[in-house]
N, C-alpha and C. Protein backbone atom coordinates (compact mmCIF):
# COMPACT_ATOMS: atom_id res chain seq x y z
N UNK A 1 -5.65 -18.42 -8.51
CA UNK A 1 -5.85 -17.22 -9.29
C UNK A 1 -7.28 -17.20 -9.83
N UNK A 2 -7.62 -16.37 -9.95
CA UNK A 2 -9.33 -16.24 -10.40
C UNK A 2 -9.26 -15.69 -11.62
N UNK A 3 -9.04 -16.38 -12.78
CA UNK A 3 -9.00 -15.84 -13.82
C UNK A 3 -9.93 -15.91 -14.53
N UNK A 4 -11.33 -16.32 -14.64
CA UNK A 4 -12.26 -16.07 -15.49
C UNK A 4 -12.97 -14.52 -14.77
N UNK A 5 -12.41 -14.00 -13.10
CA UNK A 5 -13.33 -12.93 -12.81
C UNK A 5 -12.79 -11.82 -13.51
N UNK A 6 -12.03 -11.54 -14.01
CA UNK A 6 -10.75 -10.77 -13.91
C UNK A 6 -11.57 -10.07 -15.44
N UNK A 7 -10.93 -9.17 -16.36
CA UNK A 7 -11.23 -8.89 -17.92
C UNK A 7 -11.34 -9.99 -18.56
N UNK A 8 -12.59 -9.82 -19.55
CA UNK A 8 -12.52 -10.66 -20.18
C UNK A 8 -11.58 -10.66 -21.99
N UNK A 9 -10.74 -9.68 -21.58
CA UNK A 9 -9.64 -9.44 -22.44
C UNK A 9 -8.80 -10.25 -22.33
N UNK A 10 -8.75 -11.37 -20.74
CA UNK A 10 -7.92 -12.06 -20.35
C UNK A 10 -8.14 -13.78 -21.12
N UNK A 11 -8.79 -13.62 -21.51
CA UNK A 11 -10.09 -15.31 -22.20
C UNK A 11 -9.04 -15.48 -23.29
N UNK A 12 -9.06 -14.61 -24.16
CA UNK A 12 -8.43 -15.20 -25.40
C UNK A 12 -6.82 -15.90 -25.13
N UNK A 13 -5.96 -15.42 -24.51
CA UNK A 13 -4.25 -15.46 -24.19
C UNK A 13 -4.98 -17.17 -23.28
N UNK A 14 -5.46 -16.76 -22.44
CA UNK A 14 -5.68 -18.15 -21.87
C UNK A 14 -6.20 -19.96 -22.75
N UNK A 15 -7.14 -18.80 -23.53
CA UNK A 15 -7.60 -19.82 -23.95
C UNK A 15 -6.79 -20.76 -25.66
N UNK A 16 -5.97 -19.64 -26.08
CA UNK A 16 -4.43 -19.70 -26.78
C UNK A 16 -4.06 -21.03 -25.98
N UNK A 17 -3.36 -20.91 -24.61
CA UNK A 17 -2.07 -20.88 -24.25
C UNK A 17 -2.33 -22.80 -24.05
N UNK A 18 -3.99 -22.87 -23.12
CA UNK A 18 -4.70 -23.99 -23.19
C UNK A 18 -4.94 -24.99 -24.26
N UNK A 19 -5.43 -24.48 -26.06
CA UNK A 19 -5.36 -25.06 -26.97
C UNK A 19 -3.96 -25.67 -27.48
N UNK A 20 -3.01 -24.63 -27.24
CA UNK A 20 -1.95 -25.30 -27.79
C UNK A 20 -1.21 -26.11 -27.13
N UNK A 21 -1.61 -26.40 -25.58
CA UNK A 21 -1.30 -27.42 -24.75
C UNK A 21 -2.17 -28.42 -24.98
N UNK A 22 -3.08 -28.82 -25.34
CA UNK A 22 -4.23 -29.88 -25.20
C UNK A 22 -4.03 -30.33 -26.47
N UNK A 23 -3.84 -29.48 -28.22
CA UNK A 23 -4.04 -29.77 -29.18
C UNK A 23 -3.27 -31.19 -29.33
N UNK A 24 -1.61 -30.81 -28.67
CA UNK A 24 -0.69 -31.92 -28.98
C UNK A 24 0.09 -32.48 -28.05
N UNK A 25 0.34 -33.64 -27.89
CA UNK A 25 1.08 -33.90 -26.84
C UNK A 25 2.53 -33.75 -27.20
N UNK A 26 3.45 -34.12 -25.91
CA UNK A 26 4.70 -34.07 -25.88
C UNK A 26 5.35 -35.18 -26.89
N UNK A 27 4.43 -36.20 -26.92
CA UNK A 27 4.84 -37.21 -27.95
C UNK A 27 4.47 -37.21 -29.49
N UNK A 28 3.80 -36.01 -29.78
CA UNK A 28 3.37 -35.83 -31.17
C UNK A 28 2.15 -36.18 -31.26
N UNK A 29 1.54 -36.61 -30.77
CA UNK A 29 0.41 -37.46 -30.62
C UNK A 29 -1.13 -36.00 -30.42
N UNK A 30 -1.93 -36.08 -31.21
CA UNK A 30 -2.75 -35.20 -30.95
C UNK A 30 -3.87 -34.78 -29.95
N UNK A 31 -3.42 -36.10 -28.64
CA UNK A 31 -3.74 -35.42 -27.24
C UNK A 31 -2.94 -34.86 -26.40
N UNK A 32 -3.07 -33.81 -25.57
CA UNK A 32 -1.84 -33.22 -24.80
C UNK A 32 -2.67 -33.40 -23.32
N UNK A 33 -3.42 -34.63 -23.21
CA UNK A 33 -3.93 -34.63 -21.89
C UNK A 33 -5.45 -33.37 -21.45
N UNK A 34 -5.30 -32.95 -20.43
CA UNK A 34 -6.61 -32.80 -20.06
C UNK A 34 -6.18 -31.25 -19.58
N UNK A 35 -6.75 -30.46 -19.06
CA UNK A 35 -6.95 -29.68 -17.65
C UNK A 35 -7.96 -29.30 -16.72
N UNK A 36 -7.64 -28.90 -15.40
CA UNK A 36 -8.99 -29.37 -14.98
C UNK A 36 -8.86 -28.21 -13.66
N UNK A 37 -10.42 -27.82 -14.04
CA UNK A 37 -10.40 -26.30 -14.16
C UNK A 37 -11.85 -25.95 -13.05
N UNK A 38 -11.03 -25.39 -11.55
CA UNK A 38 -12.27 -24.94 -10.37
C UNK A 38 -12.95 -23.64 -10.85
N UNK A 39 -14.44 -23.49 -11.20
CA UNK A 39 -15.20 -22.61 -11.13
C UNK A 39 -15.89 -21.71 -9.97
N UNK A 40 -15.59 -20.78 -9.91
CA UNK A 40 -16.23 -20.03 -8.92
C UNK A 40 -17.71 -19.32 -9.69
N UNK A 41 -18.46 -19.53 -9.87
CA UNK A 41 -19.68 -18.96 -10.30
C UNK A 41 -20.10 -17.61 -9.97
N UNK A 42 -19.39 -16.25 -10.19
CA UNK A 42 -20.02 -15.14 -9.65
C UNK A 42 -20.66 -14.72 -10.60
N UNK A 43 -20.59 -14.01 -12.37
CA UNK A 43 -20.94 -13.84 -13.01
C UNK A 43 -21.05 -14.43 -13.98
N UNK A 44 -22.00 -15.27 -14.11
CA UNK A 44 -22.34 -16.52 -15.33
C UNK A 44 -22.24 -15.97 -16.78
N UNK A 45 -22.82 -15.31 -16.76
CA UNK A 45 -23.27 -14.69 -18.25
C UNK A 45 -21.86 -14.34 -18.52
N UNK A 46 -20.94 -13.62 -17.97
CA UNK A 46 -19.92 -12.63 -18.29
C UNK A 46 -18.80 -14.17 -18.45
N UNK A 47 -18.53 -15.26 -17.34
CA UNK A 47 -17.96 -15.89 -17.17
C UNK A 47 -18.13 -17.20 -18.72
N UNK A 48 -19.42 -17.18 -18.61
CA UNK A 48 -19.67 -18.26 -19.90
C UNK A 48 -19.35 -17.96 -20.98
N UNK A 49 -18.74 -16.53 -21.57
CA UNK A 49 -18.22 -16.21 -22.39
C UNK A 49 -17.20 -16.75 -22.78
N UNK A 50 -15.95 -17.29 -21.75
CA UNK A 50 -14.66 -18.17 -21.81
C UNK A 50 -14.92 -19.49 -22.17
N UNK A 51 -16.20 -20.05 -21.71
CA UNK A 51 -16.53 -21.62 -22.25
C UNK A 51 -16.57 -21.87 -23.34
N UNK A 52 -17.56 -20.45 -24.22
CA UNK A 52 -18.00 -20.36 -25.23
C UNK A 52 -16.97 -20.05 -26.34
N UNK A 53 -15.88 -19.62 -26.18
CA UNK A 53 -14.46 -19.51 -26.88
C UNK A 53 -13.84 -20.67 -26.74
N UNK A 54 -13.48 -21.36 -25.38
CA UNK A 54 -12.87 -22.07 -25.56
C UNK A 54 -13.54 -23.32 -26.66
N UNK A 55 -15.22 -23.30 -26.86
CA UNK A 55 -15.63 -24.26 -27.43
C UNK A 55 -15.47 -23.94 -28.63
N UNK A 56 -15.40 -22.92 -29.27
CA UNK A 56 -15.44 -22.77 -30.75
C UNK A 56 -13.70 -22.73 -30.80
N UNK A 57 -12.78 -22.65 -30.21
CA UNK A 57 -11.44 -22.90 -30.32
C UNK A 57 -10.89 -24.22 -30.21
N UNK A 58 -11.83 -25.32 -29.84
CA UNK A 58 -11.61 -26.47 -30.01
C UNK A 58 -11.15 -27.32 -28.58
N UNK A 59 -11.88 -26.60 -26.94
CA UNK A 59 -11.35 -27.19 -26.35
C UNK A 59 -12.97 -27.66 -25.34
N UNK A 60 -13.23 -28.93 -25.03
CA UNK A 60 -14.53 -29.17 -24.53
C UNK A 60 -14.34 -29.43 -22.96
N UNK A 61 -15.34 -28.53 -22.29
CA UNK A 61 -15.24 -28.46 -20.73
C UNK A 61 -16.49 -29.55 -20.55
N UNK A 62 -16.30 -30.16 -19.56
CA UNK A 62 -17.12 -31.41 -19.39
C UNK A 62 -17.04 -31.47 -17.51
N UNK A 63 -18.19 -31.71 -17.22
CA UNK A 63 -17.96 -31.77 -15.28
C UNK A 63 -17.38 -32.80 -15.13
N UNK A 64 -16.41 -32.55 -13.87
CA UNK A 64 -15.99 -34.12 -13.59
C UNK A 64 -16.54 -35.21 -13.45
N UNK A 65 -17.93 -35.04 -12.67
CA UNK A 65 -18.86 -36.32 -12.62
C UNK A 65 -19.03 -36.71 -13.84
N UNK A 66 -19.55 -35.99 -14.99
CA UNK A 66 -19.55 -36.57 -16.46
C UNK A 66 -18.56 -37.16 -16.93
N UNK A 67 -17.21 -36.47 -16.54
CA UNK A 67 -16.17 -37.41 -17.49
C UNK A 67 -15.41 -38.25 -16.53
N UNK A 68 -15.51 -38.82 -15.19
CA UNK A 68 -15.60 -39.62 -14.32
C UNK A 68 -16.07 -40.97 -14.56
N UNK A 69 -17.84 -40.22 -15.11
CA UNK A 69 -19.33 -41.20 -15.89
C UNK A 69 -18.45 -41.61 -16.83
N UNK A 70 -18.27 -41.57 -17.94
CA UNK A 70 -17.68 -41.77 -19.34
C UNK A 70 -16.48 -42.69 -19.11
N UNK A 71 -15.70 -42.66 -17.67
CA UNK A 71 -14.87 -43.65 -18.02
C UNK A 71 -15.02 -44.54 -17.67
N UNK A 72 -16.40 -44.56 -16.73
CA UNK A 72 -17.00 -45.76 -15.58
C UNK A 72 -16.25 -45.39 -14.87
N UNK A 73 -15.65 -44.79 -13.90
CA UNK A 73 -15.51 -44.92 -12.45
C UNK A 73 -16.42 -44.98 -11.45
N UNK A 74 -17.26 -43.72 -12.32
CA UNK A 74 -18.73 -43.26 -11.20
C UNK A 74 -19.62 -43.86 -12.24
N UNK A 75 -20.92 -44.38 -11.34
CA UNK A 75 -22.37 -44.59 -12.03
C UNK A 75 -22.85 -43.56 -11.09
N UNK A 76 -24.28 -43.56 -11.37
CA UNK A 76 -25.01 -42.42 -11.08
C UNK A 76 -25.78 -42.79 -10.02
N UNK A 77 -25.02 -43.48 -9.06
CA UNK A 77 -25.34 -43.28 -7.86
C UNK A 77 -24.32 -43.29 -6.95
N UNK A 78 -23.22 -42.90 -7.23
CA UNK A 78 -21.85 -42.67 -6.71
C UNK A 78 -22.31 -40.91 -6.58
N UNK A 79 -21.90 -40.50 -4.96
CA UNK A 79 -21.70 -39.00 -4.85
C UNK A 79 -20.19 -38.73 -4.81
N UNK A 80 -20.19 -37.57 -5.84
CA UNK A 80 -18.90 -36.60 -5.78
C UNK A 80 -19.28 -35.26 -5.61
N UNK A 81 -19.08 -34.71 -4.49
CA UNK A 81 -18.99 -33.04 -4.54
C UNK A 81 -20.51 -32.91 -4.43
N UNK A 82 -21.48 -33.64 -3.47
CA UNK A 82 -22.53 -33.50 -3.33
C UNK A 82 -23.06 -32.02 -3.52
N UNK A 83 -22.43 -31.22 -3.31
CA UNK A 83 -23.59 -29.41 -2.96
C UNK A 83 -23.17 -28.91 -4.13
N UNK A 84 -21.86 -29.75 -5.63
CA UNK A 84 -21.59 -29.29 -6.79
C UNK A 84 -23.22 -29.09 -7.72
N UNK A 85 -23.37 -28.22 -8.09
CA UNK A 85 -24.51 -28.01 -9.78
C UNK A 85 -23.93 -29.25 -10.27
N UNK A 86 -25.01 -30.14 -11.00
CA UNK A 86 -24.56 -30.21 -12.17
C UNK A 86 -24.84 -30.30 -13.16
N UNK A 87 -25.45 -28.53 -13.36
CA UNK A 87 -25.36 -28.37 -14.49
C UNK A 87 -24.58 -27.77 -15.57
N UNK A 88 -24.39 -28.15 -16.84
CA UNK A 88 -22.87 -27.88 -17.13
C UNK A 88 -23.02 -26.44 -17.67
N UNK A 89 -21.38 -25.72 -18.22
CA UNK A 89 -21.84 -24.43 -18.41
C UNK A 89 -22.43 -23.74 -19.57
N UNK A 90 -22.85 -24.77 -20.14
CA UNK A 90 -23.64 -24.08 -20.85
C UNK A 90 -25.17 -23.89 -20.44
N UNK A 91 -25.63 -23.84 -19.16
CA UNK A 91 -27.29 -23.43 -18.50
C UNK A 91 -26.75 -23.02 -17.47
N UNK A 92 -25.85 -22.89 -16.50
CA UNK A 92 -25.31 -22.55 -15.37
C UNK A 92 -25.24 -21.39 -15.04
N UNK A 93 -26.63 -20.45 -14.82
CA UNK A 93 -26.93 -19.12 -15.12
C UNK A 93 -27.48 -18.74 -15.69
N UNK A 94 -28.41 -19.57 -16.46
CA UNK A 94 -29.24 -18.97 -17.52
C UNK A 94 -30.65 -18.55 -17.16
N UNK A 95 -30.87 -17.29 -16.76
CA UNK A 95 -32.33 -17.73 -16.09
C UNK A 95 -33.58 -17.73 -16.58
N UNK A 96 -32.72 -18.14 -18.20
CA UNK A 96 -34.12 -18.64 -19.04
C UNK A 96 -34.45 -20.31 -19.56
N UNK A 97 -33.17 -20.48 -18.56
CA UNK A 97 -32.68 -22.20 -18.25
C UNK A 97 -33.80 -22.70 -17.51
N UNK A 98 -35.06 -23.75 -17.61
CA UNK A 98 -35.65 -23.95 -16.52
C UNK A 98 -34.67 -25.05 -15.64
N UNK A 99 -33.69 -26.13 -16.25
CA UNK A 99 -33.10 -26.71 -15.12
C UNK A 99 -32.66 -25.91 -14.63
N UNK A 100 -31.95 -24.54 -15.08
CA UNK A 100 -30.98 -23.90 -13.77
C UNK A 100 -32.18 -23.27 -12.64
N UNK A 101 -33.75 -22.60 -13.18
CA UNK A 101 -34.45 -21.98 -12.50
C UNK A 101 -34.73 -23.22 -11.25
N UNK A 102 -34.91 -24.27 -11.75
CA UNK A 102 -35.61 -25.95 -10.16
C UNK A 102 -33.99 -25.44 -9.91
N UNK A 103 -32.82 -25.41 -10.26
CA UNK A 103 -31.72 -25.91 -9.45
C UNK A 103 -31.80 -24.84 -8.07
N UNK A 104 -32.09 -23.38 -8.23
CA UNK A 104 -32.54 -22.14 -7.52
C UNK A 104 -33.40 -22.50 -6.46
N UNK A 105 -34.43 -23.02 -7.08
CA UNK A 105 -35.62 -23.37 -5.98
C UNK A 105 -35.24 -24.34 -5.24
N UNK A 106 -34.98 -25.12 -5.83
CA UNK A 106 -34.48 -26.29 -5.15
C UNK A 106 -33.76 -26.71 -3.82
N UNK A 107 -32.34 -26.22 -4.44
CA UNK A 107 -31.58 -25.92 -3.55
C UNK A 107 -31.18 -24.77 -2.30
N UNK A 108 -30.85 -25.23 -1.21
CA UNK A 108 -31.59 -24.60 -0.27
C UNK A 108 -30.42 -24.47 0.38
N UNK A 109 -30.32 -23.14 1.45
CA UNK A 109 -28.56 -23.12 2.09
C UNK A 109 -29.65 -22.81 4.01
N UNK A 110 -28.42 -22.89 4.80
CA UNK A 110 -29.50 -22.28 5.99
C UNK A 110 -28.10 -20.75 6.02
N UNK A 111 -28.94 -20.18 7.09
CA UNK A 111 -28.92 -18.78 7.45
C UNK A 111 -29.03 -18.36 8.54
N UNK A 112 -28.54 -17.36 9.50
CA UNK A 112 -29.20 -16.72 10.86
C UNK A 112 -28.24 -17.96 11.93
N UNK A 113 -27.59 -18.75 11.32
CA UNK A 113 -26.82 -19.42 12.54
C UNK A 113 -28.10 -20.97 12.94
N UNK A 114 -28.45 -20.94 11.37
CA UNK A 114 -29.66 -22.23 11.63
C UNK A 114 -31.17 -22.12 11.76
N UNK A 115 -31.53 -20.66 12.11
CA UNK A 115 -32.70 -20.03 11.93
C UNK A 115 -33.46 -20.13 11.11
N UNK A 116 -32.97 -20.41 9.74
CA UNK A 116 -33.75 -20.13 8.68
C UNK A 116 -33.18 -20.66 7.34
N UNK A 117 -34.22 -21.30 6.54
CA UNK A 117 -33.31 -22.02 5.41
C UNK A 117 -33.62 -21.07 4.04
N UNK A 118 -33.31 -21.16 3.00
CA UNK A 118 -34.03 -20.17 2.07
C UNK A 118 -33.42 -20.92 0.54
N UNK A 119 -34.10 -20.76 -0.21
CA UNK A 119 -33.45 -21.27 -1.63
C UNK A 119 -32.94 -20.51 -2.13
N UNK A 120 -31.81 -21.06 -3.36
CA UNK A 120 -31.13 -19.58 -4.01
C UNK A 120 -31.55 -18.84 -4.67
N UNK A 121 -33.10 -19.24 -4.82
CA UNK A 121 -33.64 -17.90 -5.28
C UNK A 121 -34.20 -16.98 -4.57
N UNK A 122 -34.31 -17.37 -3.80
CA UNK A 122 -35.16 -16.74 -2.57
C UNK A 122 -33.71 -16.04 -1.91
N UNK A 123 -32.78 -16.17 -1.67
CA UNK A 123 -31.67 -15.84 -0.74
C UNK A 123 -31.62 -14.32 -0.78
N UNK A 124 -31.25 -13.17 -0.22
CA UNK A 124 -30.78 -11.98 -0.30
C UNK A 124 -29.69 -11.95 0.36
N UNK A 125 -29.59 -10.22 0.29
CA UNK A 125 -28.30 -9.96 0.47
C UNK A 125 -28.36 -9.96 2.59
N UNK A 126 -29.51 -10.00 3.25
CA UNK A 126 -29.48 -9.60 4.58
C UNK A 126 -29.00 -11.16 4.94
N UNK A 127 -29.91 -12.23 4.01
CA UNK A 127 -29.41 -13.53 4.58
C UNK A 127 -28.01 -13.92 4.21
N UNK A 128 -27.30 -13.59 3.55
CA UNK A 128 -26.03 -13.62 3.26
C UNK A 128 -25.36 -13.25 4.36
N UNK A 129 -25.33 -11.74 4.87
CA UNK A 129 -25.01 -11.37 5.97
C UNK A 129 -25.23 -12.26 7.35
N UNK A 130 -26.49 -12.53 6.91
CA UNK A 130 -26.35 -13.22 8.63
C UNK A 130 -25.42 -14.63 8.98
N UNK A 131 -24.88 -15.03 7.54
CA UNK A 131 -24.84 -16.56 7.59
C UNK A 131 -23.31 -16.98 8.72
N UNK A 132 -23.32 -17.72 9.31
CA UNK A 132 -21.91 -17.50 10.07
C UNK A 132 -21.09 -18.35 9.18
N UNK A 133 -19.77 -18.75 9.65
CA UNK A 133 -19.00 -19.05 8.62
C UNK A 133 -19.52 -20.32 7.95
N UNK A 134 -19.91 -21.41 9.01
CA UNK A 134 -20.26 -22.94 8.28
C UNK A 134 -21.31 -23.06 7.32
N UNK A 135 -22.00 -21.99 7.44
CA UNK A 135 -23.21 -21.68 6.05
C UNK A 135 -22.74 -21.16 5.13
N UNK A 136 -21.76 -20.09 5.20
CA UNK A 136 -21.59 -19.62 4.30
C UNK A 136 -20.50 -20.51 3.56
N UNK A 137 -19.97 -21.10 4.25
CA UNK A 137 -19.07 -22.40 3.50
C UNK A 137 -19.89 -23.28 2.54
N UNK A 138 -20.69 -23.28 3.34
CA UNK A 138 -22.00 -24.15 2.59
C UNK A 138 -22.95 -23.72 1.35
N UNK A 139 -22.73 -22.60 0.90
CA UNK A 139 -23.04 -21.80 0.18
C UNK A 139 -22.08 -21.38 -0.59
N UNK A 140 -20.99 -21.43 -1.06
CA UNK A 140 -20.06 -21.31 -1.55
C UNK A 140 -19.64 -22.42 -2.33
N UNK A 141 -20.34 -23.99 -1.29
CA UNK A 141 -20.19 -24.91 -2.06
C UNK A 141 -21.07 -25.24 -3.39
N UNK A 142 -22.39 -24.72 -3.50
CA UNK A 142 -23.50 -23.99 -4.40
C UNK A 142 -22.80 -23.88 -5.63
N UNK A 143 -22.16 -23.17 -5.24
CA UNK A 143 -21.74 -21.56 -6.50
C UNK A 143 -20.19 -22.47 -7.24
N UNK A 144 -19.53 -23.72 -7.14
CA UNK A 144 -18.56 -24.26 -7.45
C UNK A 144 -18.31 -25.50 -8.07
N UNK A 145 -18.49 -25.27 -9.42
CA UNK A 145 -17.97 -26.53 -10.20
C UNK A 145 -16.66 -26.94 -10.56
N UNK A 146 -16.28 -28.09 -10.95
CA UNK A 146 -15.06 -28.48 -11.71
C UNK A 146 -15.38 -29.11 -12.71
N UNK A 147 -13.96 -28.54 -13.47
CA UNK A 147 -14.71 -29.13 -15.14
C UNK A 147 -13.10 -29.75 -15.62
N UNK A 148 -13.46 -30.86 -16.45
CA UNK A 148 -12.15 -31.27 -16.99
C UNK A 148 -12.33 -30.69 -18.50
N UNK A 149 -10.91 -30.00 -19.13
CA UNK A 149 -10.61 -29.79 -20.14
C UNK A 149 -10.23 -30.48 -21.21
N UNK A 150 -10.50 -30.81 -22.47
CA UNK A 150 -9.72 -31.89 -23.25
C UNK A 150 -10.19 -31.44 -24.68
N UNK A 151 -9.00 -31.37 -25.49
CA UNK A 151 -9.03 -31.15 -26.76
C UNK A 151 -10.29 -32.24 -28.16
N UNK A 152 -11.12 -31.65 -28.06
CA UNK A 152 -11.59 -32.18 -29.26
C UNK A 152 -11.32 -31.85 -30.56
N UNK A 153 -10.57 -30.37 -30.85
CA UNK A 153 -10.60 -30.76 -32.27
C UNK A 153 -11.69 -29.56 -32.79
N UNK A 154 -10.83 -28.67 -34.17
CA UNK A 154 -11.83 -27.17 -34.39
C UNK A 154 -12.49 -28.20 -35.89
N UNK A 155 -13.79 -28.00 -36.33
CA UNK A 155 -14.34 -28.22 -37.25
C UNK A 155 -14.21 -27.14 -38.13
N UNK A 156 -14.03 -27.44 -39.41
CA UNK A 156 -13.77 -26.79 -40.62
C UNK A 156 -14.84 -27.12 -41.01
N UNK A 157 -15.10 -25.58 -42.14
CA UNK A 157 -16.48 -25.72 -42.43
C UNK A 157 -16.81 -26.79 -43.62
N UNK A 158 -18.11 -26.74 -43.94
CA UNK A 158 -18.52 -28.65 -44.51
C UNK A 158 -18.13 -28.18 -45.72
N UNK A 159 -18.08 -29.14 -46.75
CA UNK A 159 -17.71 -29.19 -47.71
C UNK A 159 -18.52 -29.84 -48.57
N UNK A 160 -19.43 -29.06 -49.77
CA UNK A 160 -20.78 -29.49 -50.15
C UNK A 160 -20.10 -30.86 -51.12
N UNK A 161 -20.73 -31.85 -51.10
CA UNK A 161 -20.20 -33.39 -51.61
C UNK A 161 -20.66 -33.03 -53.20
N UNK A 162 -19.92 -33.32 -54.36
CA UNK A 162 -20.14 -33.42 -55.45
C UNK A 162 -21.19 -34.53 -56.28
């Protein structure tokens, strides 16, 4: 289901339904585990709006390679999801982000059936068209993160010390 493309009237019920699964577990216990959540990247700005709720609602999206990193499984020279960004969503579209602007240049898809390579900033809509399916697979892989979900916890505001 593609639910971050969808209204973003749809963010809040989701992001409800998520907190009160993560806040507590089945055992009382104030983890309810994780969720873990495929991004399709079409509209960043519109889409980062759901991150940005879920973060002030108390739930922290983290890439898998990061929270992979964090438990030691992966060091940082272990590949996962090589053609994944990773940058997390809070710059993932920003194109006043300079890591996201090198990630653009950078990264490079081919086109024309091998003809031609182009970066994602450079890409249009004709090279899109031309791409046959294994590029455009390849390009799709670009545009797709995973993020694990896990309850941190809403901060109440400070409380000036006497």
């Amino acid at each position: 289901s593609d639910l971050l493309y969808g209204a973003e009237s749809s963010y809040q019920p989701l992001v409800d339904t998520t907190s009160a699964l993560l806040s507590k577990g089945s055992d009382g216990s104030k983890n309810g585990g994780i969720v873990l959540l495929g991004v399709r990247w079409r509209k960043p700005d519109k889409e980062r709006k759901f991150f940005e709720l879920a973060d002030r609602s108390g739930i922290e999206f983290m890439l898998l390679r990061d929270w992979l990193g964090d438990l030691g499984v992966v060091d940082e020279e272990t590949t996962i999801l090589p053609d994944m960004p990773t940058l997390d969503w809070k710059h993932y579209g920003d194109v006043d982000n300079e890591a996201f602007l090198q990630h653009c240049s950078n990264t490079r898809v081919s086109t024309g059936g091998g003809k031609r390579t182009v970066s994602l900033m450079d890409l249009s809509e004709t090279d899109m068209e031309d791409m046959n399916d294994p590029e455009h697979a390849s390009f799709e892989r670009t545009q797709i993160q995973i993020y694990i979900g896990t309850w941190k916890g809403i901060e109440g505001p400070k409380q000036a010390v006497p």
